[in-house]
N, C-alpha and C. Protein backbone atom coordinates (compact mmCIF):
# COMPACT_ATOMS: atom_id res chain seq x y z
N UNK A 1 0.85 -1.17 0.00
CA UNK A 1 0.00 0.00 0.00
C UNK A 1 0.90 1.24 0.00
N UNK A 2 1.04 2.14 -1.14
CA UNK A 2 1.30 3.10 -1.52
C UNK A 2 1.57 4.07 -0.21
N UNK A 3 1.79 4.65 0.79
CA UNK A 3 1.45 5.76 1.93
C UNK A 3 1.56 7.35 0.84
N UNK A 4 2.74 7.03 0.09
CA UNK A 4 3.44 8.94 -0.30
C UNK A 4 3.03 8.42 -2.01
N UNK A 5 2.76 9.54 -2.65
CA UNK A 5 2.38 9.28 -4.50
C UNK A 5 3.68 9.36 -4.73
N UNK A 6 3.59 10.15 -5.81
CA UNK A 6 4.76 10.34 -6.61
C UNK A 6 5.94 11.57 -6.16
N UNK A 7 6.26 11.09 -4.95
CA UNK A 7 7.31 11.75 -4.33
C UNK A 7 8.39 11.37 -5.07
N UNK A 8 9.40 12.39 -5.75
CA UNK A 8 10.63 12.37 -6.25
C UNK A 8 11.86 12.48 -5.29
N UNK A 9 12.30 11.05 -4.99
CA UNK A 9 13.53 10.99 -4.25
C UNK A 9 14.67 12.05 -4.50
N UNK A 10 14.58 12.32 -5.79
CA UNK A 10 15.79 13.75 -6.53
C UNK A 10 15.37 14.94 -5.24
N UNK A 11 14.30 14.78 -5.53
CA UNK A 11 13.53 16.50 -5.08
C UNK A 11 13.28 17.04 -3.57
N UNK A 12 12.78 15.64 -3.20
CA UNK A 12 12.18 15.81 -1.96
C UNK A 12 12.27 14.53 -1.15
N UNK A 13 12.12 14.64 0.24
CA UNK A 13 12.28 13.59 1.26
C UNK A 13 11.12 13.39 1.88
N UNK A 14 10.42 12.07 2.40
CA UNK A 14 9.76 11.90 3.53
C UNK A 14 10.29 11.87 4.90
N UNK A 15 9.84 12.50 5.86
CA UNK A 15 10.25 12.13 7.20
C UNK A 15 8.83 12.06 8.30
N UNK A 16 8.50 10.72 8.46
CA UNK A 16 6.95 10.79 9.02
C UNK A 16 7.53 11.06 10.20
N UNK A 17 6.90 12.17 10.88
CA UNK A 17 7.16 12.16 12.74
C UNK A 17 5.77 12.11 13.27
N UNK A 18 6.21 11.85 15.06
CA UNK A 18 4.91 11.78 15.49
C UNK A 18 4.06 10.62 15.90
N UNK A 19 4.36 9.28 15.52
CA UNK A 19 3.23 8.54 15.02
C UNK A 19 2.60 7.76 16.45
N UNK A 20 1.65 7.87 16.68
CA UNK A 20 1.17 7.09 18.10
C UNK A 20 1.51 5.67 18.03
N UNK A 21 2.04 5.14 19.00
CA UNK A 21 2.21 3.69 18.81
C UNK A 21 1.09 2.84 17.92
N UNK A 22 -0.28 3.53 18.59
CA UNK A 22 -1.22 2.33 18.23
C UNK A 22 -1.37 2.92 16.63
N UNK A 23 -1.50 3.89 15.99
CA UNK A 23 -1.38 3.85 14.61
C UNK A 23 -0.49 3.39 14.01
N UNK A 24 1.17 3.17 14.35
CA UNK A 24 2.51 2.61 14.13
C UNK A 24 1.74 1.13 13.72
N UNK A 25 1.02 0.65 15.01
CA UNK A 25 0.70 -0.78 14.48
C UNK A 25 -0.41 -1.14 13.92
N UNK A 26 -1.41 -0.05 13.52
CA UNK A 26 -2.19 -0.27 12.80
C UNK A 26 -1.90 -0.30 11.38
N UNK A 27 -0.89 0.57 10.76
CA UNK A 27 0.04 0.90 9.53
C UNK A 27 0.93 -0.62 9.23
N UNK A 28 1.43 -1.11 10.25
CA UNK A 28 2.25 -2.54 10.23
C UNK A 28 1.25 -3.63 10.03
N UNK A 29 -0.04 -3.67 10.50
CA UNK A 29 -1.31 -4.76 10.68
C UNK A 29 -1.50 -4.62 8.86
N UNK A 30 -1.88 -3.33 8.36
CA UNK A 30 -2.79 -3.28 6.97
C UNK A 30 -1.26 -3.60 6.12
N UNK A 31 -0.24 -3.83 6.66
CA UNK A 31 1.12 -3.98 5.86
C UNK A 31 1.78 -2.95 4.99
N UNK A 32 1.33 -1.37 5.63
CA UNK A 32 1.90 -0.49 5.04
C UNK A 32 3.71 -0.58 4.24
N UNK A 33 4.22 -0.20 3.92
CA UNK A 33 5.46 -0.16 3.24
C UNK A 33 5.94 1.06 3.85
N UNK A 34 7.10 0.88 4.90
CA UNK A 34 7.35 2.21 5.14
C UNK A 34 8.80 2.25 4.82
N UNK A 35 9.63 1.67 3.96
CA UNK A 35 10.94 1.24 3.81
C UNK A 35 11.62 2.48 3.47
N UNK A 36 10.96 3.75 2.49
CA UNK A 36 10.87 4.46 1.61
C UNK A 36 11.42 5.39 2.43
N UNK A 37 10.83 5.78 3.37
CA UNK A 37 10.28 6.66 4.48
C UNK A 37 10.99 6.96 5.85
N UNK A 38 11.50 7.99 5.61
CA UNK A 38 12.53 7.98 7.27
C UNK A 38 11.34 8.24 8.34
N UNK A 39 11.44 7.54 9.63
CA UNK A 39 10.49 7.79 10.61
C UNK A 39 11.19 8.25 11.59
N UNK A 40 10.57 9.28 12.42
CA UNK A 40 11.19 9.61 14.14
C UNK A 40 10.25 9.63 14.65
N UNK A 41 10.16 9.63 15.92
CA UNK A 41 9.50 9.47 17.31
C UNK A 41 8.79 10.89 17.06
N UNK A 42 9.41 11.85 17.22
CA UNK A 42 9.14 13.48 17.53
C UNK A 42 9.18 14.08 16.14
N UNK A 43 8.31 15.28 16.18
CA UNK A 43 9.28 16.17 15.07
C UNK A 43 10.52 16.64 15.32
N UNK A 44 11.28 17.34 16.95
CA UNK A 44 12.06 17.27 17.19
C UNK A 44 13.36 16.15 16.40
N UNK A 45 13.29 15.37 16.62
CA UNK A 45 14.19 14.28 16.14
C UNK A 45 14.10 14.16 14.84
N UNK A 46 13.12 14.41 13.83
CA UNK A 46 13.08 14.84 12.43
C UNK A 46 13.83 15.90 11.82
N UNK A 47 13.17 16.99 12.85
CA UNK A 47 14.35 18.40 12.70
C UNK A 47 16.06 18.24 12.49
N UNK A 48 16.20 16.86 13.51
CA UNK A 48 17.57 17.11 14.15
C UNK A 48 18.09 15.81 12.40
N UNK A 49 17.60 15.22 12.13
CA UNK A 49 17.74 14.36 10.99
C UNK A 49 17.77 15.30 9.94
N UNK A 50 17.17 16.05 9.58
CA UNK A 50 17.40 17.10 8.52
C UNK A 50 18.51 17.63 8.66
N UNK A 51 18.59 18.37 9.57
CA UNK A 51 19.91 19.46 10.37
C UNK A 51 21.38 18.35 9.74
N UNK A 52 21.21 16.99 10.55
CA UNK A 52 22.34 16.43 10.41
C UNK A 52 22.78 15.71 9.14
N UNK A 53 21.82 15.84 8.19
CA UNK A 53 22.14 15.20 6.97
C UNK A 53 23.75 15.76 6.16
């Protein structure tokens, strides 16, 4: 299952923050694909993943 369309890896990045546990495993149950997709806990910790790239 698709989560992001036609996001251009060239162009642009995903970084999902935020995610409540129980949606984390509701996304893992329907077998989302999140391979694509950098995840953090916080936006904080997203921020700091951008910053440190």
């Amino acid at each position: 299952m698709p989560l992001i369309g036609n996001v251009d890896p060239r162009r642009a990045s995903v970084i999902l923050t935020g995610i409540q546990p129980k949606i984390a495993q509701t996304l893992v149950d329907l077998g989302a694909d999140l391979s694509s997709i950098v995840t953090r806990a916080t936006l904080e910790s997203g921020i700091a993943h951008v910053r440190d790239r």
